[in-house]
C-alpha atoms as a PDB file:
ATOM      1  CA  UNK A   1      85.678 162.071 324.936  1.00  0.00           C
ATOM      2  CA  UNK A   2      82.732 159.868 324.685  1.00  0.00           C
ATOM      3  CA  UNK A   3      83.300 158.024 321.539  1.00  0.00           C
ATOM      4  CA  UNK A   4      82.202 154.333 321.971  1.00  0.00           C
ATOM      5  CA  UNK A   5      81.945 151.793 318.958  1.00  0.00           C
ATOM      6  CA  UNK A   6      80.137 148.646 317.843  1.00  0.00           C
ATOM      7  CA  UNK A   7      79.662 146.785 314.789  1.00  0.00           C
ATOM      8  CA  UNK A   8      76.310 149.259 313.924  1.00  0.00           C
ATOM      9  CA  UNK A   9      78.219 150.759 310.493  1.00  0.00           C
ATOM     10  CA  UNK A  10      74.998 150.553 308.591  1.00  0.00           C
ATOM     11  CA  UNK A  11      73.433 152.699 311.094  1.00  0.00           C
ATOM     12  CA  UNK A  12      76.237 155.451 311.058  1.00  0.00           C
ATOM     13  CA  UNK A  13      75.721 155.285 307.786  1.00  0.00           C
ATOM     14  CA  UNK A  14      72.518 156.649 307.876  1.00  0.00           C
ATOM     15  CA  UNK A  15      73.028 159.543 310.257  1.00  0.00           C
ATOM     16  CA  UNK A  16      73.809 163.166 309.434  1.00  0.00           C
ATOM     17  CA  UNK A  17      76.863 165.013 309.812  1.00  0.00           C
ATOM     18  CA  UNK A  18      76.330 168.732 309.545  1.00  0.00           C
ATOM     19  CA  UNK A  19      78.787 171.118 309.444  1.00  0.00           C
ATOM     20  CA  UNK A  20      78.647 173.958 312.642  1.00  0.00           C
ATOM     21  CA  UNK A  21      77.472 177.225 311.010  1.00  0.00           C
ATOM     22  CA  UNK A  22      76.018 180.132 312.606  1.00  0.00           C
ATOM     23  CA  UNK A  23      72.431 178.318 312.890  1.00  0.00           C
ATOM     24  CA  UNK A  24      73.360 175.489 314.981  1.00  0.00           C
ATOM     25  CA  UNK A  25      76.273 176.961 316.731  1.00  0.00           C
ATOM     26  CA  UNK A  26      73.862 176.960 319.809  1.00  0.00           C
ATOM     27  CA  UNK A  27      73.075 173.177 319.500  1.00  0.00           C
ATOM     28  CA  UNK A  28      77.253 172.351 319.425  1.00  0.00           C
ATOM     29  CA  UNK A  29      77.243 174.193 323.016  1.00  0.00           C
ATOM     30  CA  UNK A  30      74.183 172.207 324.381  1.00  0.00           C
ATOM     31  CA  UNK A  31      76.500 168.883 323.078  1.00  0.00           C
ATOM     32  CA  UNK A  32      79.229 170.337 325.123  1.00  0.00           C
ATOM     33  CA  UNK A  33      77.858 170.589 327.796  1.00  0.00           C
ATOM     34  CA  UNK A  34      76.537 167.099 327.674  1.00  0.00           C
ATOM     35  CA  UNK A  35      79.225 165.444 326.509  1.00  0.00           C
ATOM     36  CA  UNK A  36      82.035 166.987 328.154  1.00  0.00           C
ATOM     37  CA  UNK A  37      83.579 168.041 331.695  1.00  0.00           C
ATOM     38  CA  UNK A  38      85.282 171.199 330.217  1.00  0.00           C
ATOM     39  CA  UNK A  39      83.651 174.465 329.357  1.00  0.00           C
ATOM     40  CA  UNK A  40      84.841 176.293 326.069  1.00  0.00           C
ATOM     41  CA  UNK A  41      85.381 179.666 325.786  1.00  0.00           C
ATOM     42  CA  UNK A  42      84.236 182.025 322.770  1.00  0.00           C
ATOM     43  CA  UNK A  43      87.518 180.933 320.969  1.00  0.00           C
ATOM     44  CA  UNK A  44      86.616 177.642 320.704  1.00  0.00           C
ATOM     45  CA  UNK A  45      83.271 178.460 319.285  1.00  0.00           C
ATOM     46  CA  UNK A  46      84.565 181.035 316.771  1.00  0.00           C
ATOM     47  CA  UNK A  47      86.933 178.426 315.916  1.00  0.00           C
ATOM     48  CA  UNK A  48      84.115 175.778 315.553  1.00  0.00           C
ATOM     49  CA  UNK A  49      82.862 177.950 313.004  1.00  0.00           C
ATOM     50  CA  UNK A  50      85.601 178.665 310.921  1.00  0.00           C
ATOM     51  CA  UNK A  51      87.054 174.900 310.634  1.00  0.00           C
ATOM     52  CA  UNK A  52      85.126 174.521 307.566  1.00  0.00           C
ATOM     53  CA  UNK A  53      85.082 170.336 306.615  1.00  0.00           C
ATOM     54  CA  UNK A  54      86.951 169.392 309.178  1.00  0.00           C
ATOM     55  CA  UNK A  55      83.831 169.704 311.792  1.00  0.00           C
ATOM     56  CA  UNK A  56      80.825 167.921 311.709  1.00  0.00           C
ATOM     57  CA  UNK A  57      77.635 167.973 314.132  1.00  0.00           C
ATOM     58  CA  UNK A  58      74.598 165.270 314.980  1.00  0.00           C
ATOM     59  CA  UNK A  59      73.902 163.202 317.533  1.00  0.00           C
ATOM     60  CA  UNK A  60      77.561 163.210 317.768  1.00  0.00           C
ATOM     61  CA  UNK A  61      80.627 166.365 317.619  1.00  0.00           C
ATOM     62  CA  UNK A  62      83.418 166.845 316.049  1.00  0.00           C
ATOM     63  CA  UNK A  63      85.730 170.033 316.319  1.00  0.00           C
ATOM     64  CA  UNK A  64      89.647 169.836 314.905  1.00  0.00           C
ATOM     65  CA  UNK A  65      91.996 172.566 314.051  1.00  0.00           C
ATOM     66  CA  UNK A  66      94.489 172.999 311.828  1.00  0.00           C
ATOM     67  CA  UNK A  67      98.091 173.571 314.173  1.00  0.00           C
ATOM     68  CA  UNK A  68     101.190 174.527 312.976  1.00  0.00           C
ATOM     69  CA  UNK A  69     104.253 172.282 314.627  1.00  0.00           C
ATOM     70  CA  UNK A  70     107.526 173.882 315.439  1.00  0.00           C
ATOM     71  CA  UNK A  71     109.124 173.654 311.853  1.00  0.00           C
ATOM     72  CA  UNK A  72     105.917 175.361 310.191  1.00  0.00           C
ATOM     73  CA  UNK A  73     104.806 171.940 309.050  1.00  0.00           C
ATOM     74  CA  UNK A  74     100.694 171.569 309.626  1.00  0.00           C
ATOM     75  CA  UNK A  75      99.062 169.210 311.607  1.00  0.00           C
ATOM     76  CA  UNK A  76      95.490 168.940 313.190  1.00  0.00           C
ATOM     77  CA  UNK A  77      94.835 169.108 316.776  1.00  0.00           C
ATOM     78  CA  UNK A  78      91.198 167.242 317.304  1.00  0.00           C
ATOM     79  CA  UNK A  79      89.689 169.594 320.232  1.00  0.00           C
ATOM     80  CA  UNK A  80      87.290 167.652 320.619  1.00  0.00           C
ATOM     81  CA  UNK A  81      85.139 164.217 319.411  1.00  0.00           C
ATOM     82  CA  UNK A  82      82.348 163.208 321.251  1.00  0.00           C
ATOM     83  CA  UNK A  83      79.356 160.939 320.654  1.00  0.00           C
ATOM     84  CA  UNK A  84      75.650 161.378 322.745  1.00  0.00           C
ATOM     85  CA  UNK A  85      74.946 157.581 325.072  1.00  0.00           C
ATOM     86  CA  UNK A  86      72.135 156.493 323.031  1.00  0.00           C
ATOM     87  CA  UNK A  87      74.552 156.493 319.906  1.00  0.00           C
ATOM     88  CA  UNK A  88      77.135 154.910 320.948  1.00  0.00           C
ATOM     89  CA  UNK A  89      77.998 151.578 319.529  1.00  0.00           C
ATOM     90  CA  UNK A  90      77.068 152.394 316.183  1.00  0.00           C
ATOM     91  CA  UNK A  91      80.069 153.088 314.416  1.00  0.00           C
ATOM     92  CA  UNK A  92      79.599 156.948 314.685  1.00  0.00           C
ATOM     93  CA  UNK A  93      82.846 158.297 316.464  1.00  0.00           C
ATOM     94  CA  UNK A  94      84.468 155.517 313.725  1.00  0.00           C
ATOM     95  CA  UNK A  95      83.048 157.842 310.892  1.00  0.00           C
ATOM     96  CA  UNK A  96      83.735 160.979 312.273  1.00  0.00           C
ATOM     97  CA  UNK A  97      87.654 160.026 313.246  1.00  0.00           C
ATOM     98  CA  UNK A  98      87.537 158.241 309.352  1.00  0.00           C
ATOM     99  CA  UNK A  99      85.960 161.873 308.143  1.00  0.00           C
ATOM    100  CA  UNK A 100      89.528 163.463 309.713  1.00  0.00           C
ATOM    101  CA  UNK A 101      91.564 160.815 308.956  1.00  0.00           C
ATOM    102  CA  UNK A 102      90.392 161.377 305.279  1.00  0.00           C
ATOM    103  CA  UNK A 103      90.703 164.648 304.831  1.00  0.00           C
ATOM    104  CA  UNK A 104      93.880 165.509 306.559  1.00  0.00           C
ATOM    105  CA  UNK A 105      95.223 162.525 303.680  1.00  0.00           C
ATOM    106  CA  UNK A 106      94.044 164.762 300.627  1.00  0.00           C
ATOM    107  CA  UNK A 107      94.858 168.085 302.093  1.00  0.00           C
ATOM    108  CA  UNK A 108      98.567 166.319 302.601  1.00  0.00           C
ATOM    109  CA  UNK A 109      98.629 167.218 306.505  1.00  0.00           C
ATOM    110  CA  UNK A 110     100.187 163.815 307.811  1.00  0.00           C
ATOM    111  CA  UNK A 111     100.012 163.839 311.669  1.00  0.00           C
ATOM    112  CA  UNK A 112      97.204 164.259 314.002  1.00  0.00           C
ATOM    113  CA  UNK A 113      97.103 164.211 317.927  1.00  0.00           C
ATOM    114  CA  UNK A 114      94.705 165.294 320.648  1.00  0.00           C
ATOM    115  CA  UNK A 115      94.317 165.460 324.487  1.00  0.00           C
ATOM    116  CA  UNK A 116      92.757 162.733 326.283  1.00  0.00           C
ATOM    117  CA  UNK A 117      92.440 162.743 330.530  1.00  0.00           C
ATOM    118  CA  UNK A 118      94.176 160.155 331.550  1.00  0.00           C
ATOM    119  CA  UNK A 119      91.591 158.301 333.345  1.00  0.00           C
ATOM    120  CA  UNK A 120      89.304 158.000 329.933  1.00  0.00           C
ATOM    121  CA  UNK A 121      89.862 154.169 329.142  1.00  0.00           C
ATOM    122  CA  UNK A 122      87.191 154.373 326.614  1.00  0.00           C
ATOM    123  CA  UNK A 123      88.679 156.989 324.715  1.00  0.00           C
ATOM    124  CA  UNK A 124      92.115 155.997 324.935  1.00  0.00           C
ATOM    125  CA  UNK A 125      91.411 152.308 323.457  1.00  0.00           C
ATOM    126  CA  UNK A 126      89.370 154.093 320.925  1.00  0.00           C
ATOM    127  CA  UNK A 127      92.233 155.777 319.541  1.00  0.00           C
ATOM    128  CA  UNK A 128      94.245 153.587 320.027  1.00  0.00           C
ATOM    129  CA  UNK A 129      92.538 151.153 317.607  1.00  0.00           C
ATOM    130  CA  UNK A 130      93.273 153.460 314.508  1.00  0.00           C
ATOM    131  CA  UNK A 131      97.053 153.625 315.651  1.00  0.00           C
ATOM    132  CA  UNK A 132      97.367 156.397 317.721  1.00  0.00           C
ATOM    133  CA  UNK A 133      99.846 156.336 320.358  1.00  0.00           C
ATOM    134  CA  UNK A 134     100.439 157.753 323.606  1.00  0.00           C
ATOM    135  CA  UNK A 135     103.407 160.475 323.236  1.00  0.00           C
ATOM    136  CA  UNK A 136     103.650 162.434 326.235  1.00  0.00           C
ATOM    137  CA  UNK A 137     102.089 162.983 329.625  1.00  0.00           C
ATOM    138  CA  UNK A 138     100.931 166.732 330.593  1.00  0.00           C
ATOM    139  CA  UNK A 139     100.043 166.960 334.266  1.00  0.00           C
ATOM    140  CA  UNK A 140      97.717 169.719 335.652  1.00  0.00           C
ATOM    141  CA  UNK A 141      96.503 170.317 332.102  1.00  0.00           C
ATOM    142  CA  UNK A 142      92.674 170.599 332.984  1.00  0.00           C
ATOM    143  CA  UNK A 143      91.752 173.032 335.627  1.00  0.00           C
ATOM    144  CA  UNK A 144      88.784 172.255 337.292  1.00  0.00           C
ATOM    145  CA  UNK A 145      88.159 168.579 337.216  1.00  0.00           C
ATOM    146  CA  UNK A 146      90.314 165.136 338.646  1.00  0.00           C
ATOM    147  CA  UNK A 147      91.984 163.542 337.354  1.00  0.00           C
ATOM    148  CA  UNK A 148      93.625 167.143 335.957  1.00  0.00           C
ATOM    149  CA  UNK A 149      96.488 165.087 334.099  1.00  0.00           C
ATOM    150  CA  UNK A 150      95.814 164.322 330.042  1.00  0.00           C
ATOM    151  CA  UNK A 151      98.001 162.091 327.482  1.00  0.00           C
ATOM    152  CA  UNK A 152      98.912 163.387 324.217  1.00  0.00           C
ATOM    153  CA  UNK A 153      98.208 160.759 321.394  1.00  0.00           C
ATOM    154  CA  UNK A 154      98.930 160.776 318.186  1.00  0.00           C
ATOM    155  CA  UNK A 155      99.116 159.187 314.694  1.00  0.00           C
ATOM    156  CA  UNK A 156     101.724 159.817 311.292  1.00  0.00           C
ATOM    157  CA  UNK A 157      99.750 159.189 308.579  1.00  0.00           C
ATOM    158  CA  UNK A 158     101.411 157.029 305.645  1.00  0.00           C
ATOM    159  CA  UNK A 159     102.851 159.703 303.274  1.00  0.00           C
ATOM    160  CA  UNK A 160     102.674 158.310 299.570  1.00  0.00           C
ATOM    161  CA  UNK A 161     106.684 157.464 298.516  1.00  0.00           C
ATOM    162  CA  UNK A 162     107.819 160.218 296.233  1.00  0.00           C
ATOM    163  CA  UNK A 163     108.493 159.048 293.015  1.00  0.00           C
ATOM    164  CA  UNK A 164     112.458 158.952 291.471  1.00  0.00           C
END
């Protein structure tokens, strides 16, 4: 997950964040396939497309999807974040986790976790600064690239106190 930060907020500002619809479905693979080690199937892109708010394209990508947890209670699995070298450091993977963050709050879904290979420092310390937290280990989850092992981090968002 390439999502590095800086203190450039006033420049994420200013940059678009699409939704993926059929028109620029082809742009979200070419981002894949910079960004990322993995290859996604037709799933993931037929996925992409029917994630509605939660994803958001531009120089950067976002793809999460709603999951249900054992229980039935919903959650959402982030797939994928990523953010292209020259715009890193300016606050962009910050406003796409906050876009996430924000939404899964008013649609009252209150935990979130993703995969991460475990050799991505970047990443990891990325999400780690908006409190998520490191709850398993899955070895041999990717197939064709080293290290193969991810963590799976996650985050309980603050549920408002139900009133007496």
């Amino acid at each position: 997950m390439g999502a590095g930060e800086g203190g450039g907020e006033m420049a994420a500002a200013a940059i678009s964040l699409d939704g993926v619809r059929d028109k620029n479905v082809m742009q979200l693979k070419k981002f894949n396939t910079a960004l990322f080690p993995v290859r996604y199937n037709d799933k993931y892109y037929a996925d992409a497309l029917a994630s509605g708010d939660f994803t958001r394209l531009g120089p950067s990508r976002l793809l999460p999807a709603l999951d249900l947890k054992e229980g039935g209670a919903i959650c959402v699995y982030i797939m994928t974040l990523g953010v292209l070298a020259p715009y890193r450091g300016l606050g962009v993977g910050t406003k796409l986790l906050n876009h996430v963050l924000d939404l899964s709050h008013k649609q009252n879904i209150w935990e979130i976790y993703l995969h991460v290979q475990t050799n991505n420092d970047d990443a990891i310390a990325f999400y780690k600064k908006f409190g998520f937290e490191i709850t398993d280990t899955i070895r041999n989850y990717y197939m064709n690239i080293s290290p193969p092992d991810c963590y799976v981090l996650g985050k309980v968002i603050a549920q408002p106190h139900a009133k007496k």
